[in-house]
PDB file of N, CA and C in Angstrom:
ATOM      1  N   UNK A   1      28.393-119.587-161.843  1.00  0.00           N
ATOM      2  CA  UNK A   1      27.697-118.425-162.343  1.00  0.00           C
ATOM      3  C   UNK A   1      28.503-117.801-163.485  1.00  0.00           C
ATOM      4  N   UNK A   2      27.566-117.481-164.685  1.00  0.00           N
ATOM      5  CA  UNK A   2      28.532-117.002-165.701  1.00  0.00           C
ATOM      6  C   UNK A   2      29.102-115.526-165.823  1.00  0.00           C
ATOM      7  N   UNK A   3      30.173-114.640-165.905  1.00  0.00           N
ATOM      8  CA  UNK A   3      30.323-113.808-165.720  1.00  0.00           C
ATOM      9  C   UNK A   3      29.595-112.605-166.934  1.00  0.00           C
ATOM     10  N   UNK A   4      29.320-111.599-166.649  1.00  0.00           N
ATOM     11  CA  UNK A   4      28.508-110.626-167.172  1.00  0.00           C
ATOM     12  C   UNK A   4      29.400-110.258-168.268  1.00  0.00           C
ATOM     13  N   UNK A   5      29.076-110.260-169.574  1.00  0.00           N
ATOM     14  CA  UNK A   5      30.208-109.384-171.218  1.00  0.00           C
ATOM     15  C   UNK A   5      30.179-107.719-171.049  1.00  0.00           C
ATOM     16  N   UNK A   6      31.286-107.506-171.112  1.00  0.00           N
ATOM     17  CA  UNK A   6      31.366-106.123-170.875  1.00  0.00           C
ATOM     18  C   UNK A   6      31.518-105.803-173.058  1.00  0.00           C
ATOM     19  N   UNK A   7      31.045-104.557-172.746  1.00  0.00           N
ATOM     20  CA  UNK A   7      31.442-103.974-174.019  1.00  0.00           C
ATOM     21  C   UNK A   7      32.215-102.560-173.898  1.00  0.00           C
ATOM     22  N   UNK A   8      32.347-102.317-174.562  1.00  0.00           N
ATOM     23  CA  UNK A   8      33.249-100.895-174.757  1.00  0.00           C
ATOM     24  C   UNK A   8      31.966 -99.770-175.434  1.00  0.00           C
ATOM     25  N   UNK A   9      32.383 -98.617-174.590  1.00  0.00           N
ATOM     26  CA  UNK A   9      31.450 -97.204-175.514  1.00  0.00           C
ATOM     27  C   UNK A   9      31.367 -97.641-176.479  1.00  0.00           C
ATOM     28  N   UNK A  10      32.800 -97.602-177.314  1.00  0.00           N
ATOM     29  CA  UNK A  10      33.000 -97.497-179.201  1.00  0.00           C
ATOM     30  C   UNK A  10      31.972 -98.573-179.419  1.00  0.00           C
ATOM     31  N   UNK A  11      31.857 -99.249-178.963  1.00  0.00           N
ATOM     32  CA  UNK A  11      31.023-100.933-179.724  1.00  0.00           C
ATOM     33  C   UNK A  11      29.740-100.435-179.456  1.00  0.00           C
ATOM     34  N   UNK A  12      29.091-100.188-178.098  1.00  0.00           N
ATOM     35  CA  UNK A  12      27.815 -99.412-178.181  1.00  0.00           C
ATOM     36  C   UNK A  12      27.462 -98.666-179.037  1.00  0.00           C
ATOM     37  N   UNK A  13      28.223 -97.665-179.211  1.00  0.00           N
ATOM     38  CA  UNK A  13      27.973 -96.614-180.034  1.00  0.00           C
ATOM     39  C   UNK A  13      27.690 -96.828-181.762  1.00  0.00           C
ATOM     40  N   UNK A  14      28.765 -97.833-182.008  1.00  0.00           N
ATOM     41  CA  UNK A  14      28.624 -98.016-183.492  1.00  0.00           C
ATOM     42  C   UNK A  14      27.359 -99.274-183.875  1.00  0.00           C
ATOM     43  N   UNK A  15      27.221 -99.891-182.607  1.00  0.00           N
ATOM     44  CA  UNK A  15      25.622-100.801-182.902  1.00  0.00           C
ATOM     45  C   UNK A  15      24.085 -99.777-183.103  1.00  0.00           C
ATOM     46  N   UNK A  16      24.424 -98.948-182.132  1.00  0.00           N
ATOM     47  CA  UNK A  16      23.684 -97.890-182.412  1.00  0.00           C
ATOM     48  C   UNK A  16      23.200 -97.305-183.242  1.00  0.00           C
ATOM     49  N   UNK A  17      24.039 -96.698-184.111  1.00  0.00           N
ATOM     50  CA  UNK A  17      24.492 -96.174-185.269  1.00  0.00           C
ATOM     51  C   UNK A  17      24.048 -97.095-186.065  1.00  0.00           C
ATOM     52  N   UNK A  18      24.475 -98.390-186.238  1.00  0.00           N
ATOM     53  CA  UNK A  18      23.983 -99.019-187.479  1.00  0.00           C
ATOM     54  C   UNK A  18      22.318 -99.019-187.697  1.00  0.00           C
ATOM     55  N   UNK A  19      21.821 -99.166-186.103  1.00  0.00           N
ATOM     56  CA  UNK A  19      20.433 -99.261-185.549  1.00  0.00           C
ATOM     57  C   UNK A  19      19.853 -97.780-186.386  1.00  0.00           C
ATOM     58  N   UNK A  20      20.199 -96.654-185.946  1.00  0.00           N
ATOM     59  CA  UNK A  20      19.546 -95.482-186.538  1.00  0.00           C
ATOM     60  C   UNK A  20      19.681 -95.108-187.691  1.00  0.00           C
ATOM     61  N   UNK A  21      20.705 -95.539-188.954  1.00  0.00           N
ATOM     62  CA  UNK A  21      21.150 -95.282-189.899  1.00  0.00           C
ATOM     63  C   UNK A  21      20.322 -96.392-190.875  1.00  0.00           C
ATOM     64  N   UNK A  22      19.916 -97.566-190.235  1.00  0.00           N
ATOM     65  CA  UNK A  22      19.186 -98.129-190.843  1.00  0.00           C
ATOM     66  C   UNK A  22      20.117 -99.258-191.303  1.00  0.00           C
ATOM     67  N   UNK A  23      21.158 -99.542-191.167  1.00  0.00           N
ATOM     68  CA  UNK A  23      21.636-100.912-191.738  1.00  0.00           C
ATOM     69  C   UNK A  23      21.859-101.642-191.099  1.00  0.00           C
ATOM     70  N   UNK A  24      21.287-101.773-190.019  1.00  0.00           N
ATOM     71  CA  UNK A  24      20.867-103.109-189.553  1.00  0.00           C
ATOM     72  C   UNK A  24      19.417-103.028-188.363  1.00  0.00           C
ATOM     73  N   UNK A  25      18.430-103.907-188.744  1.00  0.00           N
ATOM     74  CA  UNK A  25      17.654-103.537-187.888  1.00  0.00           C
ATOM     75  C   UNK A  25      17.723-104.147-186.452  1.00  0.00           C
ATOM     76  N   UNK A  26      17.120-103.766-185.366  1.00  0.00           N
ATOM     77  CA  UNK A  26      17.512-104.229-183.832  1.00  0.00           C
ATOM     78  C   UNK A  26      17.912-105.810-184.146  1.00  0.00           C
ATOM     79  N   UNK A  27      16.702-106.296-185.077  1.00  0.00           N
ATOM     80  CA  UNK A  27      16.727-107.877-184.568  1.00  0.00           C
ATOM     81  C   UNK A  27      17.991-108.420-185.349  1.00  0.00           C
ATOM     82  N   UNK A  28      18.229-107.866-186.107  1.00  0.00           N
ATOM     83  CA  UNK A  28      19.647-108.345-187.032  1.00  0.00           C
ATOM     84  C   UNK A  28      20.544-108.271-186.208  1.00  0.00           C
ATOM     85  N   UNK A  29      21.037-106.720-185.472  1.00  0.00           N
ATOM     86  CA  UNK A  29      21.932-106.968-184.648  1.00  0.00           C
ATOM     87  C   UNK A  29      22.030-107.527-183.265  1.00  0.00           C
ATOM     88  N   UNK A  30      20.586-108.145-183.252  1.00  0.00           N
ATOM     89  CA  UNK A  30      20.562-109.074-181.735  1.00  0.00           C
ATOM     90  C   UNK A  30      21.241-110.715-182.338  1.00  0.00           C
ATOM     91  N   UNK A  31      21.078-110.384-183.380  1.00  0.00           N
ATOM     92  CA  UNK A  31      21.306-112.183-183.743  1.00  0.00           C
ATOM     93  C   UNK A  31      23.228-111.793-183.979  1.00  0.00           C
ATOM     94  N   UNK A  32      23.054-110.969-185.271  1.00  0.00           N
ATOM     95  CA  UNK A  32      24.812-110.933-185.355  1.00  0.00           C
ATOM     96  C   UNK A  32      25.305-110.701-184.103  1.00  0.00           C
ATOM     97  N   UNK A  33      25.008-110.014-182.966  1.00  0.00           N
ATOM     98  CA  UNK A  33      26.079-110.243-181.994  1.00  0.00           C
ATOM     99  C   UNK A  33      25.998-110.611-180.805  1.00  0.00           C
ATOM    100  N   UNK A  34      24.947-111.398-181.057  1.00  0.00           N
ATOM    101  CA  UNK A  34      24.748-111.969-179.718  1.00  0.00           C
ATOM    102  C   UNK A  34      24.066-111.399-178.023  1.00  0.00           C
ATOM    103  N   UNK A  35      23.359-110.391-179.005  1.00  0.00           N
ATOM    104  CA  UNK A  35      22.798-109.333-177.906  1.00  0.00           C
ATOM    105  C   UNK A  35      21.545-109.433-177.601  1.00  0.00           C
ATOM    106  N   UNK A  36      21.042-109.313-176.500  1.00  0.00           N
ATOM    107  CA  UNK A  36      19.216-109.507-176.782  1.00  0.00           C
ATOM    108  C   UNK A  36      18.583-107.687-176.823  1.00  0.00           C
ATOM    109  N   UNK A  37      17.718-107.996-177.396  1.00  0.00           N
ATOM    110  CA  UNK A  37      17.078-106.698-178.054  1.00  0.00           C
ATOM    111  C   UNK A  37      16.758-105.733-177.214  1.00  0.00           C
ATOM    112  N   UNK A  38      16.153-106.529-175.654  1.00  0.00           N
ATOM    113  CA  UNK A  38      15.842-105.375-174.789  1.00  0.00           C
ATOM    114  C   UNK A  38      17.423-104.444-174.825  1.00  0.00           C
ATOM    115  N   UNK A  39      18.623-104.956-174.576  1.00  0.00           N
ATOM    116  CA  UNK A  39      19.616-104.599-173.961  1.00  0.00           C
ATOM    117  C   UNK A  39      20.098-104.044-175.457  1.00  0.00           C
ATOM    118  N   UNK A  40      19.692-103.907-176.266  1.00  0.00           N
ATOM    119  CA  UNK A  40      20.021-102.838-177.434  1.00  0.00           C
ATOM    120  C   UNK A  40      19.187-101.888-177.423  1.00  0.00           C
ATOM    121  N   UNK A  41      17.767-102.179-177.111  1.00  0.00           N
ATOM    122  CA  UNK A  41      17.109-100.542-177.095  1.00  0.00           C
ATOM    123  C   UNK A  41      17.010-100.039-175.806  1.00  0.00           C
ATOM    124  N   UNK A  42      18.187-100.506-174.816  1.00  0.00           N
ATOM    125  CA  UNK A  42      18.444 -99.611-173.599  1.00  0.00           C
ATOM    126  C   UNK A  42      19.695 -98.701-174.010  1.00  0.00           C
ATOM    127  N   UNK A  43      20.569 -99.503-174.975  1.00  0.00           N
ATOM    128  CA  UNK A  43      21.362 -98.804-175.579  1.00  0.00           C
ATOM    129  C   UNK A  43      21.181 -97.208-176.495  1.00  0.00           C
ATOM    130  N   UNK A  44      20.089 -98.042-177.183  1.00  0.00           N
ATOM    131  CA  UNK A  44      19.483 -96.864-178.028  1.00  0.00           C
ATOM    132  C   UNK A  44      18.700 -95.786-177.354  1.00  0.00           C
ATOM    133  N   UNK A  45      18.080 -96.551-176.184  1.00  0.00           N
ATOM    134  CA  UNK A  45      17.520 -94.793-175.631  1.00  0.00           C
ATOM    135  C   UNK A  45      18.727 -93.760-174.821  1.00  0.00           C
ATOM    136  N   UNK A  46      19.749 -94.408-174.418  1.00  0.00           N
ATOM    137  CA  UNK A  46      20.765 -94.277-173.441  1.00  0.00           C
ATOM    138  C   UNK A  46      21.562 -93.157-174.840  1.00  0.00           C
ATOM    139  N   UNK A  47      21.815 -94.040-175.353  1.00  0.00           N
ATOM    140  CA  UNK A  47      21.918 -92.835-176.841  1.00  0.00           C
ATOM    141  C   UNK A  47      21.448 -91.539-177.314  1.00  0.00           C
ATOM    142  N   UNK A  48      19.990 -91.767-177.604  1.00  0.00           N
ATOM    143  CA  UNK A  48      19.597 -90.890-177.891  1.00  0.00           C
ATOM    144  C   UNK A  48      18.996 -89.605-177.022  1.00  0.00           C
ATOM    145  N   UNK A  49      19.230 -90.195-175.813  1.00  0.00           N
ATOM    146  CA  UNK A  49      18.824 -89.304-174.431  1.00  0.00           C
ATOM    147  C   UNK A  49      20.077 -88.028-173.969  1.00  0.00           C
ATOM    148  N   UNK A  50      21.580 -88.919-174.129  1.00  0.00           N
ATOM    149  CA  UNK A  50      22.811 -88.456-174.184  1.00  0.00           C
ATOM    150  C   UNK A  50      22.919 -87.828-174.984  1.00  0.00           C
ATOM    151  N   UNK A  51      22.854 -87.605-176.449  1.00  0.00           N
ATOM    152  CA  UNK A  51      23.148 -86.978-177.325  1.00  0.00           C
ATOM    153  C   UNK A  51      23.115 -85.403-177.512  1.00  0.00           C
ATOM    154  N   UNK A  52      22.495 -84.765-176.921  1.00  0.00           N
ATOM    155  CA  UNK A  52      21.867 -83.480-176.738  1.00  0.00           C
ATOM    156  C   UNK A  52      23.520 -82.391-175.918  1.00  0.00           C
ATOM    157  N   UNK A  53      23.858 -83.122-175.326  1.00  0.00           N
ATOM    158  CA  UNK A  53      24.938 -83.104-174.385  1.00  0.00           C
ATOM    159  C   UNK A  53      26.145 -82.760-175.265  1.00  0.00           C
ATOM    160  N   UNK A  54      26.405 -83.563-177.018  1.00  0.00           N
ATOM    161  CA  UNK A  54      27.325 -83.386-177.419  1.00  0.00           C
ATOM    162  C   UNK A  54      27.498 -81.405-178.019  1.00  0.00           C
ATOM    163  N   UNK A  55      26.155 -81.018-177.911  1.00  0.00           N
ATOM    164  CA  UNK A  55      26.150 -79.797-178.603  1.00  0.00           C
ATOM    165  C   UNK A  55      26.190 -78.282-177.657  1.00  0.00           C
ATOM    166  N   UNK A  56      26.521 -78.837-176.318  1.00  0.00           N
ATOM    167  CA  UNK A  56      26.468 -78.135-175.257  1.00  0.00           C
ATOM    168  C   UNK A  56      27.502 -77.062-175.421  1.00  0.00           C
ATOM    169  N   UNK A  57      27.588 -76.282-175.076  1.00  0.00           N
ATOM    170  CA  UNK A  57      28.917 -75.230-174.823  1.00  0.00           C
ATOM    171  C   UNK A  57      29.882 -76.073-173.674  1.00  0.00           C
ATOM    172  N   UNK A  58      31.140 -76.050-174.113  1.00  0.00           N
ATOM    173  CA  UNK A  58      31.922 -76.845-173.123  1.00  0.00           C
ATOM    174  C   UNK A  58      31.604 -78.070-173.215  1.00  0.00           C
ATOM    175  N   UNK A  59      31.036 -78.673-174.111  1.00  0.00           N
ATOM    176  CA  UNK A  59      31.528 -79.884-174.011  1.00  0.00           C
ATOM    177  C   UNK A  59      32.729 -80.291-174.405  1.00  0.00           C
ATOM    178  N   UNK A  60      32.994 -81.494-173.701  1.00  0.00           N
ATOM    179  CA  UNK A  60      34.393 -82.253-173.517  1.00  0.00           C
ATOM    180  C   UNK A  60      34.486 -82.126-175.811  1.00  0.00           C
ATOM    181  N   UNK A  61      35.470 -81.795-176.190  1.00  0.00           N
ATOM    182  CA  UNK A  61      35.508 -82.117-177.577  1.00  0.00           C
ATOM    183  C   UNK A  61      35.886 -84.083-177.784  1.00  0.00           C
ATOM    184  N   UNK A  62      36.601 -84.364-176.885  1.00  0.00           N
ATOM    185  CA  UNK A  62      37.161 -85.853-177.569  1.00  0.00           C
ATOM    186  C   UNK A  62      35.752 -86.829-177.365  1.00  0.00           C
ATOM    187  N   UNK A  63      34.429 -86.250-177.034  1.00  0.00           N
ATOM    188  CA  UNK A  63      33.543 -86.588-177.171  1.00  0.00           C
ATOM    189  C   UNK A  63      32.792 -86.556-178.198  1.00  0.00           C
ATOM    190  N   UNK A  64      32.776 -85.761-178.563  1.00  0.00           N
ATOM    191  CA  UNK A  64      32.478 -85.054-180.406  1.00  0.00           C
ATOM    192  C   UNK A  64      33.491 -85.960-181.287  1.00  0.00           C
ATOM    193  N   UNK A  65      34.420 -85.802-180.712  1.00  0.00           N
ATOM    194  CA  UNK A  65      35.900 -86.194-181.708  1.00  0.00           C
ATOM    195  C   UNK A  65      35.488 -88.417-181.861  1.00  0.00           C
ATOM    196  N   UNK A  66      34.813 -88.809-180.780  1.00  0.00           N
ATOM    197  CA  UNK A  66      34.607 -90.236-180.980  1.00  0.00           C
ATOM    198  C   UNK A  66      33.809 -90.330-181.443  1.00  0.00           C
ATOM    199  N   UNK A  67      32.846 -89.521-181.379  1.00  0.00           N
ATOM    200  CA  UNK A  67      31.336 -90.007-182.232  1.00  0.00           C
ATOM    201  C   UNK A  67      31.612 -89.929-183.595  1.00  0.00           C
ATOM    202  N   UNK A  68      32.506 -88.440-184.558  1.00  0.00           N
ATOM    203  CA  UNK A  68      32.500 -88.385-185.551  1.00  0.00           C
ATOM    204  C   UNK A  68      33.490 -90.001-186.333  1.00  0.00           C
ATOM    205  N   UNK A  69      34.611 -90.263-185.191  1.00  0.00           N
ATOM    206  CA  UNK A  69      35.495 -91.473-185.417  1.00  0.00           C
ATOM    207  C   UNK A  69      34.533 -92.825-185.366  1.00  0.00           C
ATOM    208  N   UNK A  70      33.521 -92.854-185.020  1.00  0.00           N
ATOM    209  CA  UNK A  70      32.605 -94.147-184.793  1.00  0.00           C
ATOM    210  C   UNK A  70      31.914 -93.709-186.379  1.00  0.00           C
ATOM    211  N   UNK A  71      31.298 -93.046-186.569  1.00  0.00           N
ATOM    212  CA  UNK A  71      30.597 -92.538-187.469  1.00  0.00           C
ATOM    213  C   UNK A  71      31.159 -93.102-188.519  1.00  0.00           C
ATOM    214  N   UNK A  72      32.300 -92.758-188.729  1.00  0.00           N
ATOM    215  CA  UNK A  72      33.274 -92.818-190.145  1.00  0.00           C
ATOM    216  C   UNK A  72      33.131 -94.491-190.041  1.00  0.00           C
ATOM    217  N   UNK A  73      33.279 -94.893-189.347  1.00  0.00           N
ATOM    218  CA  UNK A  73      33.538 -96.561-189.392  1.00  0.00           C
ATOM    219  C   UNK A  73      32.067 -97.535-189.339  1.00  0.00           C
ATOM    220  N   UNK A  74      31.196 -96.802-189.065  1.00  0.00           N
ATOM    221  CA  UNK A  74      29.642 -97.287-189.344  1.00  0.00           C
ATOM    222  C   UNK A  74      29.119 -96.998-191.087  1.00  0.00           C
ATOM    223  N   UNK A  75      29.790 -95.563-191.606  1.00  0.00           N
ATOM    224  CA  UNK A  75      29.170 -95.269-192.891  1.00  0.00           C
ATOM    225  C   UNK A  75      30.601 -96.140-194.105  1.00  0.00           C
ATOM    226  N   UNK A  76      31.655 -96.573-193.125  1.00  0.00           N
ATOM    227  CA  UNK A  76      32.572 -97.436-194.241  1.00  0.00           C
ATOM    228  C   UNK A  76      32.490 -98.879-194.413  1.00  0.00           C
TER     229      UNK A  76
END
């Protein structure tokens, strides 16, 4: 049995990102990385469902602080 690929937040996050920003569309990044599409737009709703959370009072800041650090490295 083959074992399941784990990914990391940061890697979610910045496929994401490329997904909503527009430079790459789902199916591009199902092929570049080897992902199938359902399991990117579970990503993307998981995303965009979470997000609301970053603007909360009390939120955790190093949460804010990764998104803007993912950000920078999706728009470079």
């Amino acid at each position: 049995m083959t074992e399941r690929r784990k990914f990391t937040p940061e890697f979610k996050a910045r496929v994401v990102l490329e997904m909503l920003t527009e430079q790459k569309s789902a199916a591009r990044a199902s092929r570049e990385y080897g992902i199938k599409d359902s399991v990117l737009s579970r990503w993307k709703e998981e995303f965009i469902e979470r997000s609301p959370t970053l603007f909360q009072q009390g939120a955790v800041s190093d949460d804010r602080e990764g998104v803007v650090k993912i950000w920078a490295k999706v728009k470079a």
